[in-house]
Protein backbone atom coordinates (compact mmCIF):
# COMPACT_ATOMS: atom_id res chain seq x y z
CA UNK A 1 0.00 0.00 0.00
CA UNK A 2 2.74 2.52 1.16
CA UNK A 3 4.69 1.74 -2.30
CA UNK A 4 1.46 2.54 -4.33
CA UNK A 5 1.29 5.94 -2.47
CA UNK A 6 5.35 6.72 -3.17
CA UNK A 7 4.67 5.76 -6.68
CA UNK A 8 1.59 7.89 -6.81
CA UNK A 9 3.52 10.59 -5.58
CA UNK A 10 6.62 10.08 -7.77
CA UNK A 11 4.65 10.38 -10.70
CA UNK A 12 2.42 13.29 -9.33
CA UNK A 13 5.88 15.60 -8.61
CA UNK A 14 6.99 14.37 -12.14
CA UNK A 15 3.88 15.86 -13.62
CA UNK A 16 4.44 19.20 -11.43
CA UNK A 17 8.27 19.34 -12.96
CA UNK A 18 6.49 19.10 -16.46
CA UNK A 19 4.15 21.63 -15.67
CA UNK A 20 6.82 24.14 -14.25
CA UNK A 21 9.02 23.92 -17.45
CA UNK A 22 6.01 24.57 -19.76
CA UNK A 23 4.77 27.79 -17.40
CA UNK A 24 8.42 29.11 -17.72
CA UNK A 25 7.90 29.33 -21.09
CA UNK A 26 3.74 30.51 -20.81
CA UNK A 27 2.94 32.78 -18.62
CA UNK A 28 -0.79 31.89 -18.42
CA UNK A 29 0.13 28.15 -17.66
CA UNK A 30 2.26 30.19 -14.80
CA UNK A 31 -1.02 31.35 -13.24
CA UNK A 32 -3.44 28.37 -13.31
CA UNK A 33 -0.65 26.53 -11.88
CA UNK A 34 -0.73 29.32 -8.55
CA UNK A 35 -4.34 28.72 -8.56
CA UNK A 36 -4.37 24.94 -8.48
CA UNK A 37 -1.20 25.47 -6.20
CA UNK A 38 -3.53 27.48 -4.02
CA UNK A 39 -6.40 25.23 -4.02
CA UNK A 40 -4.75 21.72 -2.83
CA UNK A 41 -3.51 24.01 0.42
């Protein structure tokens, strides 16, 4: 179960690294990124 949830994870921050190239390059991706950011805490 707890290797599920580290893969999950992995795979989740991988996606977040993806995202944060692409918004480097587009600014708009830049701010619905901040808003999701801001909604999960």
């Amino acid at each position: 179960m707890l290797g599920v949830l580290l893969c999950f994870t992995l795979l989740f921050w991988e996606k977040v690294m993806v995202v944060l190239v692409k918004s480097m390059k587009n600014p708009r991706i830049a701010l619905i990124k901040t808003s999701i950011m801001a909604g999960f805490s």
